[in-house]
Structures are given as C-alpha cells and as structure tokens.
Protein backbone atom coordinates (compact mmCIF):
# COMPACT_ATOMS: atom_id res chain seq x y z
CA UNK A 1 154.97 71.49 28.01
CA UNK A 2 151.60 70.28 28.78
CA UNK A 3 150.91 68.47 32.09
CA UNK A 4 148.06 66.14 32.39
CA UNK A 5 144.56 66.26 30.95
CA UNK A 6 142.92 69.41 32.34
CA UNK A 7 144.95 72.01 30.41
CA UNK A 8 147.97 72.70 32.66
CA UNK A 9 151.00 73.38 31.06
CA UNK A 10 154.80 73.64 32.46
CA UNK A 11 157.12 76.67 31.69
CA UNK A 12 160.72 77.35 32.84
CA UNK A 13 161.19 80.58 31.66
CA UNK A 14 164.43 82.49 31.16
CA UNK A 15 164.81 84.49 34.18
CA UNK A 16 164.55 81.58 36.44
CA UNK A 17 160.86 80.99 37.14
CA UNK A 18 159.21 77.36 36.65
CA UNK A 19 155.62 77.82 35.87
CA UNK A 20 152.72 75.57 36.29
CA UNK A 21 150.15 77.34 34.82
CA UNK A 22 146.12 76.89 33.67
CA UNK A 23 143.40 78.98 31.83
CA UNK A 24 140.67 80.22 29.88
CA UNK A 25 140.26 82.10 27.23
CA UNK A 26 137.75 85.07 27.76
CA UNK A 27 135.82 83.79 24.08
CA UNK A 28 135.48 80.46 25.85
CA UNK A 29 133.78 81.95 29.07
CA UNK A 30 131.78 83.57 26.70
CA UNK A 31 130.85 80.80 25.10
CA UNK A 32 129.73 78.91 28.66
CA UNK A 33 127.71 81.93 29.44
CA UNK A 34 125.79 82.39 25.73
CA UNK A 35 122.30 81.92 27.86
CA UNK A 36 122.50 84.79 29.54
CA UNK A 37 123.99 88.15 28.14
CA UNK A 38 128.20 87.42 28.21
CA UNK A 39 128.54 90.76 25.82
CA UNK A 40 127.21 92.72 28.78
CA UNK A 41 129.84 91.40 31.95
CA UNK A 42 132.69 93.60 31.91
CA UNK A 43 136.44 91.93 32.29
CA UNK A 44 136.14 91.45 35.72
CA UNK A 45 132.98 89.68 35.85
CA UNK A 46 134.36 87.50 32.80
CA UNK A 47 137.31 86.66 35.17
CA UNK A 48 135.48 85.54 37.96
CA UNK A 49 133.62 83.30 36.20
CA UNK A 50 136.37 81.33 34.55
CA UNK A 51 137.93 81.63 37.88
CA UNK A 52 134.90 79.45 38.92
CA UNK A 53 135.27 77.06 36.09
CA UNK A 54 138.83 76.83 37.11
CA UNK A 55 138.93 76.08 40.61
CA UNK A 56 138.18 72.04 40.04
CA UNK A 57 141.27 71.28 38.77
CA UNK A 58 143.30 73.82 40.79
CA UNK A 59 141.87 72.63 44.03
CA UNK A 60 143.53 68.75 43.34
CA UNK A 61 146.81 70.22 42.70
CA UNK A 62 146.75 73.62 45.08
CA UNK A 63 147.97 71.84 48.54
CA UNK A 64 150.78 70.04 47.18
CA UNK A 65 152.32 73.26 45.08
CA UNK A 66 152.08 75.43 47.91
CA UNK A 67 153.99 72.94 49.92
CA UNK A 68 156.36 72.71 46.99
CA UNK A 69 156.90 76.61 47.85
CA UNK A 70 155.16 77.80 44.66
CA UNK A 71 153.36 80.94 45.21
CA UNK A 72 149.36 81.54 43.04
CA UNK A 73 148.34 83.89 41.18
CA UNK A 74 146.12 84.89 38.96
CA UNK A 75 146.92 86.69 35.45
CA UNK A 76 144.40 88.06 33.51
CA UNK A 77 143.62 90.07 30.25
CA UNK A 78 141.31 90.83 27.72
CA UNK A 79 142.42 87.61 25.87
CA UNK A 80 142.48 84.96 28.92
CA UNK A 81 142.31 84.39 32.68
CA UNK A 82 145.48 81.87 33.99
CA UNK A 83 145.98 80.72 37.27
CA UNK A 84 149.81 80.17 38.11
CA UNK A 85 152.03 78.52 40.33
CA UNK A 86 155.55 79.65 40.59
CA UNK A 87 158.66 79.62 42.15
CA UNK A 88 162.11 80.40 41.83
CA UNK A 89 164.96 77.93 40.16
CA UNK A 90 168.42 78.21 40.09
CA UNK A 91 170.12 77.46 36.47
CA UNK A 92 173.83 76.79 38.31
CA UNK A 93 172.27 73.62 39.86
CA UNK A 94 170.56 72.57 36.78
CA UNK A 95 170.08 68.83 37.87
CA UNK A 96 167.78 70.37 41.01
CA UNK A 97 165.73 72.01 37.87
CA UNK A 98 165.48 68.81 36.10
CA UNK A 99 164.58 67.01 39.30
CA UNK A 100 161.78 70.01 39.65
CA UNK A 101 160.28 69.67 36.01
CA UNK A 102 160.01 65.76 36.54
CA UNK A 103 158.51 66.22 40.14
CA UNK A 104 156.44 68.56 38.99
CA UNK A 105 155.12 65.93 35.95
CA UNK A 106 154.34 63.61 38.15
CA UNK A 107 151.58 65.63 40.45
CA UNK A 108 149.94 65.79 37.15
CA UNK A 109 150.01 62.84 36.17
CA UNK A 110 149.29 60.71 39.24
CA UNK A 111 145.32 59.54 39.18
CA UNK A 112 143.81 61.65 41.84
C-alpha cells in the first residue's frame, strides 16, 4: 500500500515481515544523469546515486523507524535500488499487526 507522497509503500509479507520500503528505478537514475554519460557508470555507481536522490525522504522518516525497531537496508538490482525498513510481526497477535500498519501510516502521513 502506498504511504505518503514521496513513493514509500507498506508491505506485510507472508513470512512475517512488515516493510516500509522506497526506490528508484535504475532507467530513472539514468534519466537524472542524461548530461553526463549514465551508459558508462556500472551498477554500483548507478546505486549510489539514487541512493543520493533517496536520502531526503529517508532522512524525515529514518529516526523514528529505527526507534520503532525496524532495521535498513538497502536492496538493489539491475532493475531498481530500494531502501527498506523492516521488522518482525507476529500473525497470532494480529490486532498488534493492525495497530503496526496504522502506526506505521501515520509517520507518513503526518506534515513534517
């Protein structure tokens, strides 16, 4: 589900995670970087540079996830570069996971 208005979106996956996630696509970064020569930067240096373009909106919401007990990382492909937040849930208390997704809303929605 998306979250907010800078391209976060909310997973709770199947084997128990719940997933705040953002990203780029590698194409996009591309894009951004047309002036100079994109088609030369390997993966990595793609990476770093959406990292860059990333770390705006991950720096409002970083502090408060971490002291949520999420854990970041950073996934990345040939196809995209995500930076995710995630922690653990437990399906046999599913009101604590409903309590989590709403929670979890509302740091994305609050004006910053």
């Amino acid at each position: 589900m998306p979250l907010g208005e800078e391209g976060w979106m909310l997973e709770v996956t199947p084997d128990g995670r719940m997933i705040c996630q953002t990203g780029m696509d590698i194409d996009d970064i591309k894009s951004l970087l047309s002036e100079g020569t994109p088609e030369d930067l390997g993966t990595d240096e793609l990476a770093k540079q959406a990292k860059y373009y990333l770390q705006p909106a991950v720096a409002k919401v970083r502090r408060v996830l971490i002291g949520a007990g999420f854990e970041e990382t950073t996934e990345m492909n040939d196809q995209y570069v995500a930076i995710t937040f995630h922690k653990a849930v437990d399906f046999q208390k599913l009101d604590e996971v409903k309590q989590a997704v709403r929670w979890c809303q509302q740091q994305f929605t609050r004006k910053t």
